[in-house]
PDB file of N, CA and C in Angstrom:
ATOM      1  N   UNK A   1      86.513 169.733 170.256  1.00  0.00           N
ATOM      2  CA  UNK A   1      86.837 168.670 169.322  1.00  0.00           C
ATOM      3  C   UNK A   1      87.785 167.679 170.002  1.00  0.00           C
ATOM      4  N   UNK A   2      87.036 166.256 170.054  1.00  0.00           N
ATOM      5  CA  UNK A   2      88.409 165.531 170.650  1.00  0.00           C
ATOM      6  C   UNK A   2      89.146 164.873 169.437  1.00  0.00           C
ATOM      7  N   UNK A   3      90.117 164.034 170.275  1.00  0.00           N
ATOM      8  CA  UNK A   3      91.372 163.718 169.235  1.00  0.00           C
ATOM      9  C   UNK A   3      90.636 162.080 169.022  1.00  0.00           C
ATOM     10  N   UNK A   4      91.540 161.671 167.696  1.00  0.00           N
ATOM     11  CA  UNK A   4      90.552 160.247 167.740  1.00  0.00           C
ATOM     12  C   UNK A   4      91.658 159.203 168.444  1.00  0.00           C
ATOM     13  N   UNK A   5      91.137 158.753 169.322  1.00  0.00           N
ATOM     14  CA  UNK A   5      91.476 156.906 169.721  1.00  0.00           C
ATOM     15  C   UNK A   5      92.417 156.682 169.185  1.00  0.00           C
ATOM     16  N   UNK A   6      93.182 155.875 169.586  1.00  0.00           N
ATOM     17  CA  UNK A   6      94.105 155.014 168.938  1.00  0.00           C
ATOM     18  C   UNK A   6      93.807 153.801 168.432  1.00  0.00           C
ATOM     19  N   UNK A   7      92.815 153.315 168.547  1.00  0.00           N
ATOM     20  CA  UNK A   7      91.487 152.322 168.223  1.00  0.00           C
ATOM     21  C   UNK A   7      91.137 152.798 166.854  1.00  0.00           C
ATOM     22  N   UNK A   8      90.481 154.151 166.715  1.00  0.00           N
ATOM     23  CA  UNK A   8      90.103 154.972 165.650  1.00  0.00           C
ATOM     24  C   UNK A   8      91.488 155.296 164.352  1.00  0.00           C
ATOM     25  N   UNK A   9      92.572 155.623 165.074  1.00  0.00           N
ATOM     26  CA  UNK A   9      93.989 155.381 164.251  1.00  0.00           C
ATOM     27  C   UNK A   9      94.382 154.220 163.880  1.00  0.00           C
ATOM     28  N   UNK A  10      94.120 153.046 164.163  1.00  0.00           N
ATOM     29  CA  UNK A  10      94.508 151.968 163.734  1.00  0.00           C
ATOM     30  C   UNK A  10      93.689 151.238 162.940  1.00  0.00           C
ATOM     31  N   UNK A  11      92.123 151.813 162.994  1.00  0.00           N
ATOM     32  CA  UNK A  11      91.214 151.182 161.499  1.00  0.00           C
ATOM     33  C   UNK A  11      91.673 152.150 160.575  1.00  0.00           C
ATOM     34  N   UNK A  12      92.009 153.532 160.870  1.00  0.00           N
ATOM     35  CA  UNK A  12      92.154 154.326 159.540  1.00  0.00           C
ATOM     36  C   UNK A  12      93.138 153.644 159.122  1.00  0.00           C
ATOM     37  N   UNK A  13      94.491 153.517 159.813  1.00  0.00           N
ATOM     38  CA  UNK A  13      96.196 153.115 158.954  1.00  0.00           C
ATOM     39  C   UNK A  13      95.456 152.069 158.117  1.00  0.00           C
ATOM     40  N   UNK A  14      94.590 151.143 159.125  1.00  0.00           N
ATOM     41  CA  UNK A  14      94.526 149.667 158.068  1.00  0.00           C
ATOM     42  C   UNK A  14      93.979 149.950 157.444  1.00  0.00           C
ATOM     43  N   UNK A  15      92.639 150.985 157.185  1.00  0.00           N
ATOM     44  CA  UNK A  15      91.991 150.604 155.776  1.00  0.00           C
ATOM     45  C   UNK A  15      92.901 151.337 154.462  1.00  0.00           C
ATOM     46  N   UNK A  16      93.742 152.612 154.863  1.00  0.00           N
ATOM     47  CA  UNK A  16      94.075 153.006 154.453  1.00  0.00           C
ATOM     48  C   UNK A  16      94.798 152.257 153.617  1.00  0.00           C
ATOM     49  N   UNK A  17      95.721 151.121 154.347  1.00  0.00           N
ATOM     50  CA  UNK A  17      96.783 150.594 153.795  1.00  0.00           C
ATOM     51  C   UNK A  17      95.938 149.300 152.582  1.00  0.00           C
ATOM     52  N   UNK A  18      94.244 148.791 152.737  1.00  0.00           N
ATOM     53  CA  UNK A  18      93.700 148.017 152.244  1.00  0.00           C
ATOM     54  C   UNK A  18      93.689 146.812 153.270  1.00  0.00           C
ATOM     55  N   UNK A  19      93.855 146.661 154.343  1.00  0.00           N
ATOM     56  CA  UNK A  19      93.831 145.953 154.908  1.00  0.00           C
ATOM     57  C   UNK A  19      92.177 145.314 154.894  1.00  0.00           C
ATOM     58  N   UNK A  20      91.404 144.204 154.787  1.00  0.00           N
ATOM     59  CA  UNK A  20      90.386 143.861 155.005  1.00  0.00           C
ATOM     60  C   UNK A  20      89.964 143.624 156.486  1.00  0.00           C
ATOM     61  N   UNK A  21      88.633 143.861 155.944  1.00  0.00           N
ATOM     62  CA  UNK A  21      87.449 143.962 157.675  1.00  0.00           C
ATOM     63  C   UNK A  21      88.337 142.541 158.565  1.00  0.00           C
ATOM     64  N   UNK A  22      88.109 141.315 157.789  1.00  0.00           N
ATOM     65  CA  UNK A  22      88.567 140.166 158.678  1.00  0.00           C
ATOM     66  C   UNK A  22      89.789 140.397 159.599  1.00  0.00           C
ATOM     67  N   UNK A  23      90.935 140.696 158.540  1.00  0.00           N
ATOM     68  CA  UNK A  23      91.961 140.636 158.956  1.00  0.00           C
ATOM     69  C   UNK A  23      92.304 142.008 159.852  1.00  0.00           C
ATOM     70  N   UNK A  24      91.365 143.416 160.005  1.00  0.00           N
ATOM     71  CA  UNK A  24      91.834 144.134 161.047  1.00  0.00           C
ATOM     72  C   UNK A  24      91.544 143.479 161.725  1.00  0.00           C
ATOM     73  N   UNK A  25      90.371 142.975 162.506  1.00  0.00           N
ATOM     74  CA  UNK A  25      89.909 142.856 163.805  1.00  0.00           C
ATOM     75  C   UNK A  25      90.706 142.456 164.846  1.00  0.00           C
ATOM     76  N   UNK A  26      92.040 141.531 164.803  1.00  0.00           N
ATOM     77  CA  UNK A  26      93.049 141.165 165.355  1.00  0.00           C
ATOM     78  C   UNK A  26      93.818 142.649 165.828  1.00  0.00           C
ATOM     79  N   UNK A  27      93.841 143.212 165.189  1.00  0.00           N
ATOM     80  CA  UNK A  27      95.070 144.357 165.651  1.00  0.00           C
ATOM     81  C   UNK A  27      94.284 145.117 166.324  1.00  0.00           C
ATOM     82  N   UNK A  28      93.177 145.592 165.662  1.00  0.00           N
ATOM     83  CA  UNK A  28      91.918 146.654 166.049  1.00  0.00           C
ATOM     84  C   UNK A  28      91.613 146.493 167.599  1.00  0.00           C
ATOM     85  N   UNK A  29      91.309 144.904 168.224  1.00  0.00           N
ATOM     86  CA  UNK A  29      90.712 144.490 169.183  1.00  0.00           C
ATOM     87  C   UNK A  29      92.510 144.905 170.122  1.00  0.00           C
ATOM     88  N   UNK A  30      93.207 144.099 169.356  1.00  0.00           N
ATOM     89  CA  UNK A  30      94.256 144.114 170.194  1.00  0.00           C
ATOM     90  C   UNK A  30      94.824 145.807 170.823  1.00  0.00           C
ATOM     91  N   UNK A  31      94.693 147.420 170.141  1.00  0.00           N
ATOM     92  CA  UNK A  31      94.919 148.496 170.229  1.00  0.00           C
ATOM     93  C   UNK A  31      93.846 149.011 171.225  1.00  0.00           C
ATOM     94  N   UNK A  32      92.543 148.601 171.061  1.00  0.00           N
ATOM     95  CA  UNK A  32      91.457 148.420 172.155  1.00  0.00           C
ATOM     96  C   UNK A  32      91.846 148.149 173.234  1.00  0.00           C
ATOM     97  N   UNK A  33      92.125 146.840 173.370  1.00  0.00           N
ATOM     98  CA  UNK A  33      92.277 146.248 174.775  1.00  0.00           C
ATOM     99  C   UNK A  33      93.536 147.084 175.619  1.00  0.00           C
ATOM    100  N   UNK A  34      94.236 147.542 174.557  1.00  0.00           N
ATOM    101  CA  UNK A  34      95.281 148.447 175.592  1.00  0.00           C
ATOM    102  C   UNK A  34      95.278 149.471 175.652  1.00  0.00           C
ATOM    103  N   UNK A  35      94.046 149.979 175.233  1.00  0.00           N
ATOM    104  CA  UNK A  35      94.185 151.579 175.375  1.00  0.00           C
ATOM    105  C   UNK A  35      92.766 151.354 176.617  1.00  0.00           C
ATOM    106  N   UNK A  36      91.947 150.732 176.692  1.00  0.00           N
ATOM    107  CA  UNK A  36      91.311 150.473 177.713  1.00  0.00           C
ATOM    108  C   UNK A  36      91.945 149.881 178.757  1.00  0.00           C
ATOM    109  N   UNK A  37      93.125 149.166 178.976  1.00  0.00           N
ATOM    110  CA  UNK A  37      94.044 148.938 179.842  1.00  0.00           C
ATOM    111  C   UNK A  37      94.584 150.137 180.734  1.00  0.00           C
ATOM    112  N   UNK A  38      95.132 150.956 179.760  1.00  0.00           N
ATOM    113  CA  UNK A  38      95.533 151.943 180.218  1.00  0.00           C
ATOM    114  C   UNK A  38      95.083 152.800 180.902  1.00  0.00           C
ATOM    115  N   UNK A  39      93.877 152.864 180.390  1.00  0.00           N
ATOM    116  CA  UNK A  39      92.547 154.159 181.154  1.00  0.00           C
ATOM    117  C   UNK A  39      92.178 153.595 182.472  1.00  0.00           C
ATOM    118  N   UNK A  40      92.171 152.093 182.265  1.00  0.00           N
ATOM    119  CA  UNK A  40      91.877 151.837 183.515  1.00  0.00           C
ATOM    120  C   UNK A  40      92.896 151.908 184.521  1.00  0.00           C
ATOM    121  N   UNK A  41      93.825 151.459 184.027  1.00  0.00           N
ATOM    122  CA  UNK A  41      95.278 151.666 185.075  1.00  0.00           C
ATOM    123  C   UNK A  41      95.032 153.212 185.665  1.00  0.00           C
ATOM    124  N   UNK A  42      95.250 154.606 184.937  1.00  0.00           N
ATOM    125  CA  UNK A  42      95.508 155.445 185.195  1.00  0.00           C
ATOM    126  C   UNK A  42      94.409 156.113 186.061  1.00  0.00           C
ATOM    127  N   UNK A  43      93.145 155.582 185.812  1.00  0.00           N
ATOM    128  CA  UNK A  43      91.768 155.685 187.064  1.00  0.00           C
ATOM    129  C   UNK A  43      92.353 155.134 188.412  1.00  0.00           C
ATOM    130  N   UNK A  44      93.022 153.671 188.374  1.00  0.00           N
ATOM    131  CA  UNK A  44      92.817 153.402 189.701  1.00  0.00           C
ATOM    132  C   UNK A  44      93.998 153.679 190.584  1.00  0.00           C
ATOM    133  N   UNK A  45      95.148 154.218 189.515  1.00  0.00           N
ATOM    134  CA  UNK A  45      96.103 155.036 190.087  1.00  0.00           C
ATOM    135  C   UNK A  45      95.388 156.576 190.883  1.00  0.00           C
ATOM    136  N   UNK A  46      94.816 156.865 190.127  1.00  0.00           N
ATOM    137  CA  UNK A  46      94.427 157.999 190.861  1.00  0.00           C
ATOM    138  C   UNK A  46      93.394 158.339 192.055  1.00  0.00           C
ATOM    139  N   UNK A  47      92.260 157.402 191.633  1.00  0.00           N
ATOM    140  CA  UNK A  47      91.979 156.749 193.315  1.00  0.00           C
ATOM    141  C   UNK A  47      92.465 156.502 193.852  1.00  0.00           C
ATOM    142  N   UNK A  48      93.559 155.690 193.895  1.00  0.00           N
ATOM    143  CA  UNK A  48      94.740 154.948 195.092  1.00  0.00           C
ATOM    144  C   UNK A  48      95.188 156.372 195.963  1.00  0.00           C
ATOM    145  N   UNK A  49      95.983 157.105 194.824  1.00  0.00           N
ATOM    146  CA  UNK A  49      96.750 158.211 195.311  1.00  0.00           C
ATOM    147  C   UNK A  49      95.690 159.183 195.926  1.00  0.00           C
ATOM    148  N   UNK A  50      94.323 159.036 195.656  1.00  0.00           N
ATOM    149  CA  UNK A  50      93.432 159.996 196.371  1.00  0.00           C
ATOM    150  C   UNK A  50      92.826 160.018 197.735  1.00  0.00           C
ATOM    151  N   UNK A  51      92.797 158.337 197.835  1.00  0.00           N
ATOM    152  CA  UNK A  51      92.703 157.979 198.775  1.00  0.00           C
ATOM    153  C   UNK A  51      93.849 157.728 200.085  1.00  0.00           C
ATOM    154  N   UNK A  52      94.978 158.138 199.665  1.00  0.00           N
ATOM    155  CA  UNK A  52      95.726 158.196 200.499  1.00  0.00           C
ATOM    156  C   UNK A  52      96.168 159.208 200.550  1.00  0.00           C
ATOM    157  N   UNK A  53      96.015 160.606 200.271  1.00  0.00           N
ATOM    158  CA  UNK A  53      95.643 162.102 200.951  1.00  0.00           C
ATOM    159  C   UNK A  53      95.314 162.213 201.835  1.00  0.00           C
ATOM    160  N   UNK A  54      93.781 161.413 201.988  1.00  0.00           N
ATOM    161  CA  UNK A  54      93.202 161.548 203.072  1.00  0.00           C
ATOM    162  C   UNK A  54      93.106 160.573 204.533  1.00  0.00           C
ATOM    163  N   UNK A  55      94.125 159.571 204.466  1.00  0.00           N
ATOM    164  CA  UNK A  55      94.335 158.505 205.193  1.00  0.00           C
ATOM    165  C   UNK A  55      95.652 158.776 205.399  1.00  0.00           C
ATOM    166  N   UNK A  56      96.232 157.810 206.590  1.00  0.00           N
ATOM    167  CA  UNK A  56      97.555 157.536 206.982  1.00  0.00           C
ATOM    168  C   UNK A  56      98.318 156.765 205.923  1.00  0.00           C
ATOM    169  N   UNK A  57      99.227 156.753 205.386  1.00  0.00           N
ATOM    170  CA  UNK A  57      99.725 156.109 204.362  1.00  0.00           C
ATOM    171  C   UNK A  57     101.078 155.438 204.900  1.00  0.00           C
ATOM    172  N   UNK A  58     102.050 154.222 204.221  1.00  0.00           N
ATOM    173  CA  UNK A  58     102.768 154.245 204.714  1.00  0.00           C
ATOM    174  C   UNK A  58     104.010 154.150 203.754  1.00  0.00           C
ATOM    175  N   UNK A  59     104.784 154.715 203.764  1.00  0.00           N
ATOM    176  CA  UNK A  59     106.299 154.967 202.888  1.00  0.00           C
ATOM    177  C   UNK A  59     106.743 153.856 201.444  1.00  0.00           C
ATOM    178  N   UNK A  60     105.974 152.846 201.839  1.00  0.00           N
ATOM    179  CA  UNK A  60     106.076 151.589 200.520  1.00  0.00           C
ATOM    180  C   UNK A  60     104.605 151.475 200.102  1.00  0.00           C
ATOM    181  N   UNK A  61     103.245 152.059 200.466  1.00  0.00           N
ATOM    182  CA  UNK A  61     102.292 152.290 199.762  1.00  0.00           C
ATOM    183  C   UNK A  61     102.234 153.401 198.851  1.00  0.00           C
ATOM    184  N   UNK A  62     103.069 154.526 199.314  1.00  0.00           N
ATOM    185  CA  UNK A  62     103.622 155.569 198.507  1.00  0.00           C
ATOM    186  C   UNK A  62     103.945 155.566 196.983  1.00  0.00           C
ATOM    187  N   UNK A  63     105.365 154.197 197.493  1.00  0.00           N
ATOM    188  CA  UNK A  63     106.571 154.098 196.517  1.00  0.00           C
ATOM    189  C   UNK A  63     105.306 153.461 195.588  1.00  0.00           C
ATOM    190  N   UNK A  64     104.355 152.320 195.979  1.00  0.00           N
ATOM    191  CA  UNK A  64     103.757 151.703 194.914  1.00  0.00           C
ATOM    192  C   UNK A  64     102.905 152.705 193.983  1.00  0.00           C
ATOM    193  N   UNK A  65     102.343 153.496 194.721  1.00  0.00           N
ATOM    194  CA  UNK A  65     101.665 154.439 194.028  1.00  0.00           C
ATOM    195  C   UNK A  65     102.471 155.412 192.999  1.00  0.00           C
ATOM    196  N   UNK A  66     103.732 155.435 193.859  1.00  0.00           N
ATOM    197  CA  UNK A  66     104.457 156.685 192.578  1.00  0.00           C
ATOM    198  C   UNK A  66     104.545 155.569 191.328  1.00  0.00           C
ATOM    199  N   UNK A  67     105.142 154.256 191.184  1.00  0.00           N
ATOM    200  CA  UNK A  67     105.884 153.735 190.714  1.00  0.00           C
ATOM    201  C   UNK A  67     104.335 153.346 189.520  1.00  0.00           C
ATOM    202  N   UNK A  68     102.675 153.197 189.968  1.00  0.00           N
ATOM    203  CA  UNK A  68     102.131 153.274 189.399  1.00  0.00           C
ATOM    204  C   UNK A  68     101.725 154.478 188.260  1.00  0.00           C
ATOM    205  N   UNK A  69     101.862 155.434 189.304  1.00  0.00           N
ATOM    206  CA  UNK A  69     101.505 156.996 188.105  1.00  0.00           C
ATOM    207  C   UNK A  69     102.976 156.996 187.179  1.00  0.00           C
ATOM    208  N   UNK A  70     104.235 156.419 187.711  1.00  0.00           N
ATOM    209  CA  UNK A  70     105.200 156.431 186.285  1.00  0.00           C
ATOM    210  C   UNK A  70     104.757 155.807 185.362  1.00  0.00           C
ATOM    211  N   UNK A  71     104.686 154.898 185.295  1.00  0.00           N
ATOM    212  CA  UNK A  71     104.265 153.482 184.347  1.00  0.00           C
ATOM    213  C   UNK A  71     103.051 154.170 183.613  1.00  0.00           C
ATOM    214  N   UNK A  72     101.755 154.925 184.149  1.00  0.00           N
ATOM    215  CA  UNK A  72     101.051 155.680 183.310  1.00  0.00           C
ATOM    216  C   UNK A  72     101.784 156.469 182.718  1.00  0.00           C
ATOM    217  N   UNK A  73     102.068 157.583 183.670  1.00  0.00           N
ATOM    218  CA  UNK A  73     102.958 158.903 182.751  1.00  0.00           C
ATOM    219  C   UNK A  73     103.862 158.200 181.308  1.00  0.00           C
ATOM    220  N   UNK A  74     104.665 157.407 181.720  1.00  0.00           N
ATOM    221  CA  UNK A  74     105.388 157.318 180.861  1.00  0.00           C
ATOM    222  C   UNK A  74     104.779 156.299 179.382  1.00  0.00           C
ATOM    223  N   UNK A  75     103.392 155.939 179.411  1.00  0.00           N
ATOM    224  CA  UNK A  75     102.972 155.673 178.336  1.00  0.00           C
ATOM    225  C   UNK A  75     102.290 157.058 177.682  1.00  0.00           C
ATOM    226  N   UNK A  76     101.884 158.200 178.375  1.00  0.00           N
ATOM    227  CA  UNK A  76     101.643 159.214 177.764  1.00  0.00           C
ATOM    228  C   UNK A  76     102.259 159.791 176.399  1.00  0.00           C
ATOM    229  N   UNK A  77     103.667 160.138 176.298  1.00  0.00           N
ATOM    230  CA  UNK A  77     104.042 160.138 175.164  1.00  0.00           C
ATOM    231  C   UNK A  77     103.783 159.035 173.941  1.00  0.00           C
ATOM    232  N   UNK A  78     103.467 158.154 173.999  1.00  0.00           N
ATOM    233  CA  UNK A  78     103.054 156.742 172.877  1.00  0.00           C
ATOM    234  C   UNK A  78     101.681 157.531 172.670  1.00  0.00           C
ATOM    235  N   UNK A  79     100.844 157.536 173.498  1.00  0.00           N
ATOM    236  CA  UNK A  79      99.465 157.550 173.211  1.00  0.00           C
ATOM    237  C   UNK A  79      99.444 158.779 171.944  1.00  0.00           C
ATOM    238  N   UNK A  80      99.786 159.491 172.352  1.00  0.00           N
ATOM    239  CA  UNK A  80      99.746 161.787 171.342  1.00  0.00           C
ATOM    240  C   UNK A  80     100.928 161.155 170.510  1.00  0.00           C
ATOM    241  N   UNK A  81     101.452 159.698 170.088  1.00  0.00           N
ATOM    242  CA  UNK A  81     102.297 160.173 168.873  1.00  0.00           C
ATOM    243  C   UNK A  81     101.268 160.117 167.289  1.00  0.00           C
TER     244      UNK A  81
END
Protein backbone atom coordinates (compact mmCIF):
# COMPACT_ATOMS: atom_id res chain seq x y z
CA UNK A 1 0.00 0.00 0.00
CA UNK A 2 1.55 3.31 -0.85
CA UNK A 3 1.10 6.55 0.98
CA UNK A 4 -0.83 9.25 -1.00
CA UNK A 5 1.09 12.32 -2.68
CA UNK A 6 1.12 15.37 -1.36
CA UNK A 7 -0.64 16.39 -4.60
CA UNK A 8 -3.33 13.74 -3.45
CA UNK A 9 -3.29 15.58 0.27
CA UNK A 10 -3.84 18.80 -0.95
CA UNK A 11 -7.12 18.03 -3.21
CA UNK A 12 -8.40 16.09 -0.18
CA UNK A 13 -7.66 19.28 2.55
CA UNK A 14 -9.32 21.45 -0.29
CA UNK A 15 -12.26 19.62 -1.03
CA UNK A 16 -12.61 18.83 2.30
CA UNK A 17 -12.48 22.35 3.37
CA UNK A 18 -15.18 23.13 0.10
CA UNK A 19 -12.79 24.62 -1.76
CA UNK A 20 -14.03 24.60 -5.59
CA UNK A 21 -12.52 22.67 -8.72
CA UNK A 22 -11.48 26.34 -10.17
CA UNK A 23 -10.02 27.66 -7.35
CA UNK A 24 -7.85 24.38 -6.29
CA UNK A 25 -6.02 24.13 -9.38
CA UNK A 26 -3.62 26.99 -8.31
CA UNK A 27 -2.42 25.30 -5.14
CA UNK A 28 -2.95 21.68 -6.53
CA UNK A 29 -0.58 22.50 -9.64
CA UNK A 30 1.55 24.53 -7.39
CA UNK A 31 2.13 21.16 -4.58
CA UNK A 32 2.74 19.20 -7.96
CA UNK A 33 5.32 21.14 -9.32
CA UNK A 34 7.27 20.73 -6.07
CA UNK A 35 6.92 17.54 -5.21
CA UNK A 36 8.05 16.70 -8.82
CA UNK A 37 10.87 19.16 -8.18
CA UNK A 38 11.95 17.34 -5.55
CA UNK A 39 11.97 13.80 -7.03
CA UNK A 40 13.78 15.13 -9.55
CA UNK A 41 16.39 16.85 -7.48
CA UNK A 42 16.86 13.75 -5.35
CA UNK A 43 17.35 11.38 -8.77
CA UNK A 44 20.02 13.54 -10.01
CA UNK A 45 21.62 13.81 -6.70
CA UNK A 46 21.99 10.34 -6.71
CA UNK A 47 23.36 9.83 -10.09
CA UNK A 48 25.84 12.57 -9.46
CA UNK A 49 26.97 10.81 -6.23
CA UNK A 50 26.96 7.46 -8.24
CA UNK A 51 28.82 8.49 -10.66
CA UNK A 52 31.48 9.66 -8.74
CA UNK A 53 32.16 6.26 -6.90
CA UNK A 54 33.27 5.20 -9.80
CA UNK A 55 35.43 8.11 -11.21
CA UNK A 56 38.13 10.38 -9.78
CA UNK A 57 36.31 13.03 -7.97
CA UNK A 58 37.54 16.14 -6.68
CA UNK A 59 37.09 17.58 -2.93
CA UNK A 60 34.55 20.61 -4.10
CA UNK A 61 32.60 18.15 -6.46
CA UNK A 62 32.12 16.22 -3.28
CA UNK A 63 31.15 19.23 -1.09
CA UNK A 64 28.51 20.00 -4.03
CA UNK A 65 27.17 16.71 -3.94
CA UNK A 66 26.93 16.43 -0.09
CA UNK A 67 25.45 19.89 0.08
CA UNK A 68 22.90 18.50 -2.67
CA UNK A 69 21.75 15.18 -0.78
CA UNK A 70 21.27 17.80 2.41
CA UNK A 71 18.91 20.05 0.76
CA UNK A 72 17.01 16.65 -0.26
CA UNK A 73 17.37 14.97 3.11
CA UNK A 74 16.31 17.80 4.80
CA UNK A 75 13.00 18.26 2.87
CA UNK A 76 12.27 14.64 3.88
CA UNK A 77 10.72 15.41 7.10
CA UNK A 78 7.99 18.06 5.28
CA UNK A 79 7.14 15.48 2.78
CA UNK A 80 5.79 12.26 5.84
CA UNK A 81 4.23 15.25 7.80
Amino acid sequence: MSLPTMKQKAIFILKARGVGETARKTPVDAVGAVEDSVGSLARSVYTRGSVSTHVVTTRNEVLTIKAYADAVLADLPQIHK
